[in-house]
C-alpha atoms as a PDB file:
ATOM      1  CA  UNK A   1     -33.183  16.155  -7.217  1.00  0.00           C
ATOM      2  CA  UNK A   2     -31.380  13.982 -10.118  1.00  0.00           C
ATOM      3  CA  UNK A   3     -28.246  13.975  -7.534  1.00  0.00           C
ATOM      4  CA  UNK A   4     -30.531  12.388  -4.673  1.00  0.00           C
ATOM      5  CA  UNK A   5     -31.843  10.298  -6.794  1.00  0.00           C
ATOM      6  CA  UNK A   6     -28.455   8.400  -8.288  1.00  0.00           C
ATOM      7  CA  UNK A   7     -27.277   8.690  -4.065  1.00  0.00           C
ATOM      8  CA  UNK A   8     -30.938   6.486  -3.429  1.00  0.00           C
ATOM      9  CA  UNK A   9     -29.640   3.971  -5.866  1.00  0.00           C
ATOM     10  CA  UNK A  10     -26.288   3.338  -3.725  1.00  0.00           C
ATOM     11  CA  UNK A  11     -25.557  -0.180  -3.329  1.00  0.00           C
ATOM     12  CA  UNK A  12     -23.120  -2.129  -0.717  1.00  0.00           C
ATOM     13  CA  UNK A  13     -20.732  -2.349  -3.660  1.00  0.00           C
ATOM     14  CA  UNK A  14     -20.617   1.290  -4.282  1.00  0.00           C
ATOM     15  CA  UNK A  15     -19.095   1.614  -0.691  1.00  0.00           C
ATOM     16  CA  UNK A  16     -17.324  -1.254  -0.799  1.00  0.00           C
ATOM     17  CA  UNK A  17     -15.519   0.089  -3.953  1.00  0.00           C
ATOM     18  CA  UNK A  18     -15.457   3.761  -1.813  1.00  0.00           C
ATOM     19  CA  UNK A  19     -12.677   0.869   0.162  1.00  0.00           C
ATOM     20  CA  UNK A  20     -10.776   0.142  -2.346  1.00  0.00           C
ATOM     21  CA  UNK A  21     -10.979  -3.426  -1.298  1.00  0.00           C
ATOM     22  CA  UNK A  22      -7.948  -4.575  -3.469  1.00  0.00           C
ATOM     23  CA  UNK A  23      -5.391  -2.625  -1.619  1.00  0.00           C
ATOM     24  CA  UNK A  24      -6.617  -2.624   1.854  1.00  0.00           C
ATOM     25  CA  UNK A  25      -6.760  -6.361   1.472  1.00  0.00           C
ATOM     26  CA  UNK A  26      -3.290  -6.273   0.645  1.00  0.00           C
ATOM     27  CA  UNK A  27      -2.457  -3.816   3.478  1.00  0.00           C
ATOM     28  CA  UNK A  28      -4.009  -6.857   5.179  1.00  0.00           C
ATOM     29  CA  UNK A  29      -1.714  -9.211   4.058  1.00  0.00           C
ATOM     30  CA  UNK A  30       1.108  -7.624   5.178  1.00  0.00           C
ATOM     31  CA  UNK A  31       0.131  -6.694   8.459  1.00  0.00           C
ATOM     32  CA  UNK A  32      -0.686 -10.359   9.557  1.00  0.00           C
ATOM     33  CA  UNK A  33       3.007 -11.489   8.101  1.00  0.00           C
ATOM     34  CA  UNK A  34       3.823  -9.090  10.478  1.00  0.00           C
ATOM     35  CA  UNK A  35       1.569 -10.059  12.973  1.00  0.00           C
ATOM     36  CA  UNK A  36       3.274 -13.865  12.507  1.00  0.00           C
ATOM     37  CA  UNK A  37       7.043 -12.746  12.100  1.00  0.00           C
ATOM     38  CA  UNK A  38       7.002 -10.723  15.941  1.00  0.00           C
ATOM     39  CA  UNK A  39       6.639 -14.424  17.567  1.00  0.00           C
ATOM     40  CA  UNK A  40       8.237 -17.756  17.123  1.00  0.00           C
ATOM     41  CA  UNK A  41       5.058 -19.462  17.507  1.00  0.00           C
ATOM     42  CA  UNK A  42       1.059 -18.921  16.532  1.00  0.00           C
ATOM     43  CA  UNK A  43      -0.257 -15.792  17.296  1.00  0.00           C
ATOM     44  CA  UNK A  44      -3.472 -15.674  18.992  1.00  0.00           C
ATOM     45  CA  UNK A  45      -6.670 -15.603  16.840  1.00  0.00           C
ATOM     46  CA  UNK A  46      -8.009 -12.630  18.999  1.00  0.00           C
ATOM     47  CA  UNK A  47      -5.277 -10.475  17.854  1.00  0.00           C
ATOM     48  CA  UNK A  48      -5.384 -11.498  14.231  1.00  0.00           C
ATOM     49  CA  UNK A  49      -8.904 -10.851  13.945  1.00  0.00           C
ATOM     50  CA  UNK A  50      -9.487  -6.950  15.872  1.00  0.00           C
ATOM     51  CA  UNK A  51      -5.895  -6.519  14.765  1.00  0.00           C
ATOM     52  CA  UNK A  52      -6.856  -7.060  11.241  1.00  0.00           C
ATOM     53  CA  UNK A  53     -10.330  -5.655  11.407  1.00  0.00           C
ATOM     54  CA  UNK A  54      -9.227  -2.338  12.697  1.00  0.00           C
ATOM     55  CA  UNK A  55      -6.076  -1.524  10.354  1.00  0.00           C
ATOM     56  CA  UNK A  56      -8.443  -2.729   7.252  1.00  0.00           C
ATOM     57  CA  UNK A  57     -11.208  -0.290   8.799  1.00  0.00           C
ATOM     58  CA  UNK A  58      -8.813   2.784   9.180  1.00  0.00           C
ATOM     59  CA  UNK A  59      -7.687   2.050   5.957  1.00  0.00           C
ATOM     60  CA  UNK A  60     -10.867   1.941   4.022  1.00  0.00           C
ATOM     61  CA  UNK A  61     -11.620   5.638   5.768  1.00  0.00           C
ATOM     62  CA  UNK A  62      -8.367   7.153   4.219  1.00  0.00           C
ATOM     63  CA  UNK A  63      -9.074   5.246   0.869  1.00  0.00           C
ATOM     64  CA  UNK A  64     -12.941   7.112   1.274  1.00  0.00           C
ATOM     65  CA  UNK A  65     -11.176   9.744   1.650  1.00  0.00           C
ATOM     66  CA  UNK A  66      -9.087   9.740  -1.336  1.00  0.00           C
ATOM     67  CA  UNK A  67     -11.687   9.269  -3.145  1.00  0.00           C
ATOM     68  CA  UNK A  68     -13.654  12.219  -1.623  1.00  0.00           C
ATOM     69  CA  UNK A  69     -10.770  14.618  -2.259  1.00  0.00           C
ATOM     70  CA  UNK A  70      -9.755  12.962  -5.769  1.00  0.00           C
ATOM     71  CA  UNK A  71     -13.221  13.460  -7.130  1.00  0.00           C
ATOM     72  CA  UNK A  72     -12.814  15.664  -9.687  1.00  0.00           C
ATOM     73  CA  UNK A  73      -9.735  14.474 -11.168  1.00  0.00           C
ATOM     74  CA  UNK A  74     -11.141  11.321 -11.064  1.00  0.00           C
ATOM     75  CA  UNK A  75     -13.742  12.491 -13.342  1.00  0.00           C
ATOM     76  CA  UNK A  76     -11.319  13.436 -15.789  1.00  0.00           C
ATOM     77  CA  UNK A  77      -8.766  10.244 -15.427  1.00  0.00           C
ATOM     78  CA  UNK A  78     -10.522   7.330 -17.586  1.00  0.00           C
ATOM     79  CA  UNK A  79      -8.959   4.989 -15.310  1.00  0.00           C
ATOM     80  CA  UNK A  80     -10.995   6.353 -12.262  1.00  0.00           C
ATOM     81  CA  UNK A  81     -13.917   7.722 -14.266  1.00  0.00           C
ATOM     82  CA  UNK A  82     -16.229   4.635 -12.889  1.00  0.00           C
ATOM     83  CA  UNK A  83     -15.869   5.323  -9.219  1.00  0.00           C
ATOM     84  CA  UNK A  84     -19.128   5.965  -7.583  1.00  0.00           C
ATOM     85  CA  UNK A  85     -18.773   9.320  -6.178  1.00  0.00           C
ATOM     86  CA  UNK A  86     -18.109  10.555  -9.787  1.00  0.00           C
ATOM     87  CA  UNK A  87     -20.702   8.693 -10.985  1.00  0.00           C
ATOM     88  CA  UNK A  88     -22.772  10.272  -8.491  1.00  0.00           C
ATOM     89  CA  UNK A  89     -23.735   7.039  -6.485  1.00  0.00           C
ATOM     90  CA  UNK A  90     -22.479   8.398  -3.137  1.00  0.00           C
ATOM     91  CA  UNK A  91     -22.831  11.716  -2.818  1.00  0.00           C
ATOM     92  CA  UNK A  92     -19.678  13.759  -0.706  1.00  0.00           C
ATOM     93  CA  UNK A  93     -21.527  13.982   2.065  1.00  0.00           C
ATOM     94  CA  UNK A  94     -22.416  10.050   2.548  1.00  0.00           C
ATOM     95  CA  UNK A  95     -18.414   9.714   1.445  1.00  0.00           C
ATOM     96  CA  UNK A  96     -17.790  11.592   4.253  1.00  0.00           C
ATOM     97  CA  UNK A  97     -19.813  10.394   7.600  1.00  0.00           C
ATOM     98  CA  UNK A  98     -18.873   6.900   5.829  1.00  0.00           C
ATOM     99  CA  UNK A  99     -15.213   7.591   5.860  1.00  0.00           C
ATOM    100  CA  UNK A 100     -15.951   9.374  10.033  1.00  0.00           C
ATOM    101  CA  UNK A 101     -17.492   6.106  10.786  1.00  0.00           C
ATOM    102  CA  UNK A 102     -14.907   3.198   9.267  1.00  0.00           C
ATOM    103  CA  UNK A 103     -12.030   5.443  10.810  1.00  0.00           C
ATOM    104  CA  UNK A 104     -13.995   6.010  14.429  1.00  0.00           C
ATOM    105  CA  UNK A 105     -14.700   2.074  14.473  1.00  0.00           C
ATOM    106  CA  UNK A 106     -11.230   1.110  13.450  1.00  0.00           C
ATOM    107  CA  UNK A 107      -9.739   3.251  16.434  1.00  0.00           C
ATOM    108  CA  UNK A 108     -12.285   2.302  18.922  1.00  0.00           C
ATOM    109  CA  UNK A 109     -11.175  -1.643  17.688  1.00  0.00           C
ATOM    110  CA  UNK A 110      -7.835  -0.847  18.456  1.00  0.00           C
ATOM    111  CA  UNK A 111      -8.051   1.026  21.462  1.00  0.00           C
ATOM    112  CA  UNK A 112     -10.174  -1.436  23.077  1.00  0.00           C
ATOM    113  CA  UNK A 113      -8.957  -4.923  22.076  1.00  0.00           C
ATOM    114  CA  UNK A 114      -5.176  -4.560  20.511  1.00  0.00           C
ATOM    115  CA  UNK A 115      -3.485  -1.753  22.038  1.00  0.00           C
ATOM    116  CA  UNK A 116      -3.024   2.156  22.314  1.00  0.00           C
ATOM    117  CA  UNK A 117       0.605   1.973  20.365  1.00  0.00           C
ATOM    118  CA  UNK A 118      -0.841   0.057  17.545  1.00  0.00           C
ATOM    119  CA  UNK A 119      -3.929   2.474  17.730  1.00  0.00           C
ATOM    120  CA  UNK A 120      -1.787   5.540  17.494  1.00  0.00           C
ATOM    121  CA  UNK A 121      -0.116   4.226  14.765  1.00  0.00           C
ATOM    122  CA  UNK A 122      -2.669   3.111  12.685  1.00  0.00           C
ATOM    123  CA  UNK A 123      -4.213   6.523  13.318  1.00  0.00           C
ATOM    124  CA  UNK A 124      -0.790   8.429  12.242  1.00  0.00           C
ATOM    125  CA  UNK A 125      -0.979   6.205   8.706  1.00  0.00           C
ATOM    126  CA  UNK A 126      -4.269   6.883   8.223  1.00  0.00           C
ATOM    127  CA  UNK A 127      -3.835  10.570   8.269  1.00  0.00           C
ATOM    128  CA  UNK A 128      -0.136  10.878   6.497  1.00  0.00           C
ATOM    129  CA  UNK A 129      -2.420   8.652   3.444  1.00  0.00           C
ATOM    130  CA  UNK A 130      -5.793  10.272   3.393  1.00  0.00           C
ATOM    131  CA  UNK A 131      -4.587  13.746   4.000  1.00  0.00           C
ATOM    132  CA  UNK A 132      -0.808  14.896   3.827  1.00  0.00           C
ATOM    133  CA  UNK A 133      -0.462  12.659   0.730  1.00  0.00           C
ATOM    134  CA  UNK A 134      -3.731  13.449  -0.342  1.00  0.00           C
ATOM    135  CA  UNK A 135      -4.407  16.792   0.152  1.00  0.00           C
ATOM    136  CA  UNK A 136      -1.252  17.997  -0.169  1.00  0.00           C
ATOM    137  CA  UNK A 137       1.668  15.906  -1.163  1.00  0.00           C
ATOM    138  CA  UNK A 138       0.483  14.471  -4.431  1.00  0.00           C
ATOM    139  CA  UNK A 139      -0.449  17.896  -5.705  1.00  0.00           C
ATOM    140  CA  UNK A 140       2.890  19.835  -3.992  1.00  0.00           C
ATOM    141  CA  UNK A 141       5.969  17.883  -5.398  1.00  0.00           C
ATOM    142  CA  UNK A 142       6.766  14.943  -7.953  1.00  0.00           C
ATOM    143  CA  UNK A 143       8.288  13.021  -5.050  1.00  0.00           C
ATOM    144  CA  UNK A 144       4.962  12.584  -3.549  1.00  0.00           C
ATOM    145  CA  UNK A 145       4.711   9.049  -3.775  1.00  0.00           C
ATOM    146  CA  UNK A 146       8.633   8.839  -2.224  1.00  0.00           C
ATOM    147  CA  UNK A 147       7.341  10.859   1.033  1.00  0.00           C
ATOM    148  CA  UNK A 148       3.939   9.848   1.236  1.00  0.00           C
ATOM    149  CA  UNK A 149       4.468   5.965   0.803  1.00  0.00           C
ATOM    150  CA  UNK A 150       5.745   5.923   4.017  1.00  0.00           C
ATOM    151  CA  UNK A 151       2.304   5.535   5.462  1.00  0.00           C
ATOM    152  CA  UNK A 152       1.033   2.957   2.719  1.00  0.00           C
ATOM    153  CA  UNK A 153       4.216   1.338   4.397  1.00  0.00           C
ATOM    154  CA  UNK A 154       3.183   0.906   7.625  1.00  0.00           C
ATOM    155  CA  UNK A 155       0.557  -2.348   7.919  1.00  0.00           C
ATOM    156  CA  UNK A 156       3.609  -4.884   8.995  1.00  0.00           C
ATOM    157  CA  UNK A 157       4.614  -2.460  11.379  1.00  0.00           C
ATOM    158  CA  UNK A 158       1.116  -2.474  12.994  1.00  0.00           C
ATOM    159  CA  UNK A 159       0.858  -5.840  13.087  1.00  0.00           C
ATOM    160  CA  UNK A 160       4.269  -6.541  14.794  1.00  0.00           C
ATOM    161  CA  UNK A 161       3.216  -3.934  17.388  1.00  0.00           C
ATOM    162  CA  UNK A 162      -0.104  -5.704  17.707  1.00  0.00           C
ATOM    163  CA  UNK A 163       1.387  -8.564  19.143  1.00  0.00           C
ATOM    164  CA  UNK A 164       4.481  -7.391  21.206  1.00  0.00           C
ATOM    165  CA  UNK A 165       3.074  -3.397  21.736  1.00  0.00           C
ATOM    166  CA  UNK A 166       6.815  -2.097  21.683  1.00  0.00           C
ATOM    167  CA  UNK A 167       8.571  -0.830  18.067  1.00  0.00           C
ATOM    168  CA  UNK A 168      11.321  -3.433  16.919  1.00  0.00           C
ATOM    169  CA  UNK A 169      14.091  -3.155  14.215  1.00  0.00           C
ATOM    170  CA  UNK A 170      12.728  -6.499  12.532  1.00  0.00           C
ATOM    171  CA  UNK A 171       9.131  -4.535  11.785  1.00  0.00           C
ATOM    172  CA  UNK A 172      10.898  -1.456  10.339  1.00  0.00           C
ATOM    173  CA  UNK A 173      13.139  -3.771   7.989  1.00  0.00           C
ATOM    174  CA  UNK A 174       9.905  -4.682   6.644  1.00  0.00           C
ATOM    175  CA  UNK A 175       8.424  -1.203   6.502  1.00  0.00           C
ATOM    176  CA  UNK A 176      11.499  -0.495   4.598  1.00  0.00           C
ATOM    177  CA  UNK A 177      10.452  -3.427   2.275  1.00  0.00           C
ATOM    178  CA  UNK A 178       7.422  -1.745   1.145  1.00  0.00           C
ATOM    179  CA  UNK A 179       8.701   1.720   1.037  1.00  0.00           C
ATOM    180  CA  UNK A 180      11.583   0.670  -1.327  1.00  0.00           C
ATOM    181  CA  UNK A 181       8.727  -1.158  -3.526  1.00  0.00           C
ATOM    182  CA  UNK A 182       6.318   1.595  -3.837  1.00  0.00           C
ATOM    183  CA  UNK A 183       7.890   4.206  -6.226  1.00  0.00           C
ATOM    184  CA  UNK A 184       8.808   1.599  -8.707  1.00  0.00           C
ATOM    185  CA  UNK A 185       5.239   0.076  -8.667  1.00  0.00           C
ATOM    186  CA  UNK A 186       3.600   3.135  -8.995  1.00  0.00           C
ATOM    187  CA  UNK A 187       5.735   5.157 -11.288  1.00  0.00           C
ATOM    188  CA  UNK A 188       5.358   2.052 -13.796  1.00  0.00           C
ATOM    189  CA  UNK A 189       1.492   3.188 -13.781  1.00  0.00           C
ATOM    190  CA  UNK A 190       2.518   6.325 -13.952  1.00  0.00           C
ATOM    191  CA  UNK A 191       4.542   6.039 -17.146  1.00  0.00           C
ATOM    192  CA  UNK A 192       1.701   4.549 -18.625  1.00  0.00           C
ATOM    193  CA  UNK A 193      -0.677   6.862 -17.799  1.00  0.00           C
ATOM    194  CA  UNK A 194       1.334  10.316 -18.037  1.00  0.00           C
ATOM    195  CA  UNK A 195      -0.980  12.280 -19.993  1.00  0.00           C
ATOM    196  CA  UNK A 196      -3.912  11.598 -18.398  1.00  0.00           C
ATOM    197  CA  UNK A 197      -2.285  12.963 -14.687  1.00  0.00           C
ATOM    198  CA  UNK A 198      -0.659  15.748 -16.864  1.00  0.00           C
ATOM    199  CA  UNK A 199      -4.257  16.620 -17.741  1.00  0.00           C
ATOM    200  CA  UNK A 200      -5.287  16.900 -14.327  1.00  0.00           C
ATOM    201  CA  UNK A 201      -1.863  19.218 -13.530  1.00  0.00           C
ATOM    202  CA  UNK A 202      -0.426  16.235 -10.751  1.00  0.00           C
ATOM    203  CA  UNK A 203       2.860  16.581 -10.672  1.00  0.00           C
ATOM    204  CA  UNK A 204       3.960  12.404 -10.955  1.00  0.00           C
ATOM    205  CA  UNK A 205       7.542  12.377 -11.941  1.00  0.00           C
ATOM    206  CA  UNK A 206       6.862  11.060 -15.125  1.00  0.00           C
ATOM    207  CA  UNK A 207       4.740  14.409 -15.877  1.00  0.00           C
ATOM    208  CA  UNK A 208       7.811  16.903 -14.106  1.00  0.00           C
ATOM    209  CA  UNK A 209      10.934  14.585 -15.443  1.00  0.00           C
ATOM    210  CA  UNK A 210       9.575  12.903 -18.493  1.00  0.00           C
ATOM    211  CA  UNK A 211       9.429   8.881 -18.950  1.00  0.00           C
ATOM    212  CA  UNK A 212      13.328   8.067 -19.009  1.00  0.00           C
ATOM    213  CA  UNK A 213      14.214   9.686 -16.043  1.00  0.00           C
ATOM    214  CA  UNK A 214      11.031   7.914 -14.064  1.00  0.00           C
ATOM    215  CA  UNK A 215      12.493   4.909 -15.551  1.00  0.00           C
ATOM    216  CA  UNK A 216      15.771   5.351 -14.452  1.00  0.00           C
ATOM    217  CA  UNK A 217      14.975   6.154 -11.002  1.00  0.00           C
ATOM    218  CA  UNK A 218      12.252   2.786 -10.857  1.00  0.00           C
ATOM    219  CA  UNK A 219      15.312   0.767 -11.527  1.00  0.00           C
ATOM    220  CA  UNK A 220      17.423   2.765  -8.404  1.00  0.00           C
ATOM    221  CA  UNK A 221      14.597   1.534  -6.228  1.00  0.00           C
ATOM    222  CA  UNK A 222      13.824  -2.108  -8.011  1.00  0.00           C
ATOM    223  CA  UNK A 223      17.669  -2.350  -6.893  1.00  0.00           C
ATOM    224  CA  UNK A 224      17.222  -0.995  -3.781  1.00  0.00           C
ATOM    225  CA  UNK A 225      14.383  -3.294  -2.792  1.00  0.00           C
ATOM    226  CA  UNK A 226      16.576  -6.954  -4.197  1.00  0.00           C
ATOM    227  CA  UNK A 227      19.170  -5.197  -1.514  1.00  0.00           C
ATOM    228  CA  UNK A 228      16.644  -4.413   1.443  1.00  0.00           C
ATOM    229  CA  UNK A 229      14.774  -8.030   0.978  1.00  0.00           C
ATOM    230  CA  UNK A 230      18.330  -9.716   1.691  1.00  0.00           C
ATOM    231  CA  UNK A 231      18.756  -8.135   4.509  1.00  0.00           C
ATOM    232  CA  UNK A 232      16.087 -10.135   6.590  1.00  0.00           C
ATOM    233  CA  UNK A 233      18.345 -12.910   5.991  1.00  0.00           C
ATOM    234  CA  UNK A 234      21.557 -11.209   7.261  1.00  0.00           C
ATOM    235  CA  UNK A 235      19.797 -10.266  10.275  1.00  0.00           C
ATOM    236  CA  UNK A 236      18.645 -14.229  11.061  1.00  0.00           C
ATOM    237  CA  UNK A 237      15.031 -13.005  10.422  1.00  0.00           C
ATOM    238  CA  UNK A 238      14.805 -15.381   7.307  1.00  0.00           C
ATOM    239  CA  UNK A 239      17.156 -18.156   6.160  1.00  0.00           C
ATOM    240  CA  UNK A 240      17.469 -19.486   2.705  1.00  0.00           C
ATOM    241  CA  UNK A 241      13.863 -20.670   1.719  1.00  0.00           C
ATOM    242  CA  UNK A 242      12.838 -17.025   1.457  1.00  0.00           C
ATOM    243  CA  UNK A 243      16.341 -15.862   0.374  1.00  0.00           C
ATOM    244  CA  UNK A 244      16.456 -17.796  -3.097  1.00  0.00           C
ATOM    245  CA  UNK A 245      12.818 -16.089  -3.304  1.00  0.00           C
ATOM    246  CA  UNK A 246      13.393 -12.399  -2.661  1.00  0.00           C
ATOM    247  CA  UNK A 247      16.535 -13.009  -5.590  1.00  0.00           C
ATOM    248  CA  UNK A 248      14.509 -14.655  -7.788  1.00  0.00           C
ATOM    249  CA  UNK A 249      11.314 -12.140  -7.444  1.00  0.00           C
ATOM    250  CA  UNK A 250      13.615  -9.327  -7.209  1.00  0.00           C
ATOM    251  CA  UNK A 251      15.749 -10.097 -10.117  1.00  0.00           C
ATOM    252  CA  UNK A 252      12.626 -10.498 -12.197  1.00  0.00           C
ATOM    253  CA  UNK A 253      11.305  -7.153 -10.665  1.00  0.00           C
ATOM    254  CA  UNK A 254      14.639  -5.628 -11.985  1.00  0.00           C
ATOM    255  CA  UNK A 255      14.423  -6.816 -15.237  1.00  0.00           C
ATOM    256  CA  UNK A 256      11.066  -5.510 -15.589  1.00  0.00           C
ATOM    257  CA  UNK A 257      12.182  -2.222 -14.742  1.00  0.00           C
ATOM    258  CA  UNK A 258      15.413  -2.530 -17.068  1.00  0.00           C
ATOM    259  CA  UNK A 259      13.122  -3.384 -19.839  1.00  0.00           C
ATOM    260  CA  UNK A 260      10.845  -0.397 -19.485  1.00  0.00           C
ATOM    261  CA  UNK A 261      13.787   1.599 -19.732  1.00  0.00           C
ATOM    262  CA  UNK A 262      14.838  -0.147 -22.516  1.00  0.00           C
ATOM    263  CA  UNK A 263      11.465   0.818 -24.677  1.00  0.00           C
ATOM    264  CA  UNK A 264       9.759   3.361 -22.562  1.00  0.00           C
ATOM    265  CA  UNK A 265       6.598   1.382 -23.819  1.00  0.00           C
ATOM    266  CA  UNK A 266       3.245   1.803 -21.990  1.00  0.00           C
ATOM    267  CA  UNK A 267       2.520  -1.727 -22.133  1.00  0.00           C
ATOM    268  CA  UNK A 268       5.704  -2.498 -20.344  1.00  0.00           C
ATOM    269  CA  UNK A 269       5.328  -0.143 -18.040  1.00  0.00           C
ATOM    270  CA  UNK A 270       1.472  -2.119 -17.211  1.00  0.00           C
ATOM    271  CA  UNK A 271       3.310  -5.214 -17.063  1.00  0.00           C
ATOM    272  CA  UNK A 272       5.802  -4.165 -14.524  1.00  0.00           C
ATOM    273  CA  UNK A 273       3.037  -2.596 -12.820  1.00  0.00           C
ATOM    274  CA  UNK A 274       0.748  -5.951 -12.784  1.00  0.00           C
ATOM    275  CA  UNK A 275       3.995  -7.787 -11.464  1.00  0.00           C
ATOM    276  CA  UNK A 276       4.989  -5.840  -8.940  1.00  0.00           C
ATOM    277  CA  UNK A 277       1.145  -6.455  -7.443  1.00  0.00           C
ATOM    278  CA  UNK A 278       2.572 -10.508  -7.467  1.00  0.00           C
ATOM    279  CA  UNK A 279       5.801  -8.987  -5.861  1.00  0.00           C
ATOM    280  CA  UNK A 280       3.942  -8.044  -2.793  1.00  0.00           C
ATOM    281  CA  UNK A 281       2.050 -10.728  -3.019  1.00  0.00           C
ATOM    282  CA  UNK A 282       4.516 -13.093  -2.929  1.00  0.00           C
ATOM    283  CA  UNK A 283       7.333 -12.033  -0.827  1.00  0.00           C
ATOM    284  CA  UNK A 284       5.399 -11.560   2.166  1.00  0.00           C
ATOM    285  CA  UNK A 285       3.729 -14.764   2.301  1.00  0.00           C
ATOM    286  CA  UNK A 286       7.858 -16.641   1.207  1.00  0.00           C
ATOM    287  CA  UNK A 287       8.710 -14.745   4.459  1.00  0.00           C
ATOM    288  CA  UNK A 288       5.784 -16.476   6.192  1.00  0.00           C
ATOM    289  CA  UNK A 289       6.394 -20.028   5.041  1.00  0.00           C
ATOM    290  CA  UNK A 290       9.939 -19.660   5.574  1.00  0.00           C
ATOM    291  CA  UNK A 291       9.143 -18.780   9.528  1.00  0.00           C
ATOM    292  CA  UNK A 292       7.401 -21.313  10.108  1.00  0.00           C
ATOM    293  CA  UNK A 293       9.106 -24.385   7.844  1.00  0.00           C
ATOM    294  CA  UNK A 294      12.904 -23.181   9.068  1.00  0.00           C
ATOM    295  CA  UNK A 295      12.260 -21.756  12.036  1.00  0.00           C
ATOM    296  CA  UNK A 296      16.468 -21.788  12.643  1.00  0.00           C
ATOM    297  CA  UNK A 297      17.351 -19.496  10.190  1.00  0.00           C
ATOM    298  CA  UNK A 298      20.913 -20.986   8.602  1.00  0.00           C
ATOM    299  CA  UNK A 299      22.471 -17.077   9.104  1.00  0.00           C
ATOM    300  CA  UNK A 300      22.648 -14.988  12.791  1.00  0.00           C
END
């Protein structure tokens, strides 16, 4: 009866937080810089608007999902102790026809007014996040943010495809941009936060490998990333507007990552974590201005 009660009392906000509005709306961003980087010139509003409205709804289902499946750790985790399902706002059913019903709209979006490969694709994302990574990955092996971020990866992919329907080298360079920035973003939280995921017995590699070594291998991929980013350039994608960018972001991302190394302080690690939220931020939207501003990219 109490549990019925504290569902009645569901607000918009309680499944608009169910969303997790804050990264789908970056998933967003990304996916119309890819949208804008498959064509010289504008890309039509149509596009940009199912395109956009379908990825965001497929990826508000997985992130429902997530939150359906985390539940109980997230009950223990005082960083996800205030989401509504543990707070008993939305109850795991309503989580659950919600998270049917974003994911069935998305597709039907797609299907109808982008196209079938961009459909398909969105469709394979949606299920590598909300339930290999999930359901599986993140409690099997402390590489599961290396494996499953490959899906988290994917919104510039599906946008490229939702403009030219056909898979292009340019779109997976910028897959690759996001893969390579994952681990270090995450692991930085999850330095921070170790005992609280060791509590709930998830294996993050700061948990399996202790702090040092998760530090260590964030600065592998904070290097990795400064390498990937130049390669836009080397390709003629991007000339040297978003080139003296990607260094300067990426050399501060490294030195963020050198520093929590350094001190293997939490507060370092939250600081590299807050930047490399500006990171994605940024980059993407360099890339953007520098396609349209220098349109002949200085390198070919």
């Amino acid at each position: 009866m109490e549990s019925s009660l504290t569902t009645a009392r569901a607000t918009w906000r309680d499944y608009y937080e169910l969303c997790k509005p804050n990264v789908v709306w970056l998933m967003i961003l990304t996916a119309i810089v890819g949208m804008c980087m498959a064509t010289p010139g504008a890309v039509p509003i149509d596009i940009v608007i199912f395109a956009s409205t379908g990825i965001a709804l497929c990826a508000a289902s997985a992130a429902a999902v997530n939150h359906l499946a985390d539940q109980h750790i997230d009950a223990i985790m005082a960083r996800t102790s205030g989401r509504p399902l543990v707070k008993g706002k939305i109850d795991s059913q309503g989580a659950a026809i919600f998270a049917f019903v974003l994911g069935l709209l998305g597709m039907f979006i797609l299907l109808t007014w982008v196209n079938a490969l961009t459909a398909w694709l969105t469709l394979a994302s949606l299920v590598g996040y909300a339930f290999v990574y999930t359901l599986y990955l993140k409690r099997a092996t402390p590489q599961n943010i290396v494996i499953g971020g490959l899906a988290g990866a994917m919104p510039p992919l599906l946008g490229w495809t939702a403009v030219t329907n056909q898979i292009d080298g340019h779109a997976i360079l910028l897959v690759l941009i996001i893969f390579f920035w994952t681990p270090p973003h995450f692991w930085a939280l999850a330095i921070a936060r170790k005992e609280e995921y060791a509590k709930v017995d998830i294996p993050m590699l700061p948990v399996t490998h202790g702090r040092r070594y998760t530090a260590v291998q964030s600065l592998i991929y904070a290097v990795a990333l400064l390498v990937t980013t130049i390669v836009p350039v080397a390709l003629g994608l991007s000339s040297w507007l978003y080139l003296a960018g990607a260094l300067v972001l990426g050399g501060m991302f490294i030195l963020h990552a050198v520093t929590v190394l350094r001190t293997l302080d939490n507060r370092r690690a939250m600081k590299m974590f807050w930047f490399s939220i500006v990171y994605l931020m940024a980059i993407f939207p360099l890339m953007l201005l520098d396609h349209y501003v220098l349109p002949q990219p200085f390198l070919s």
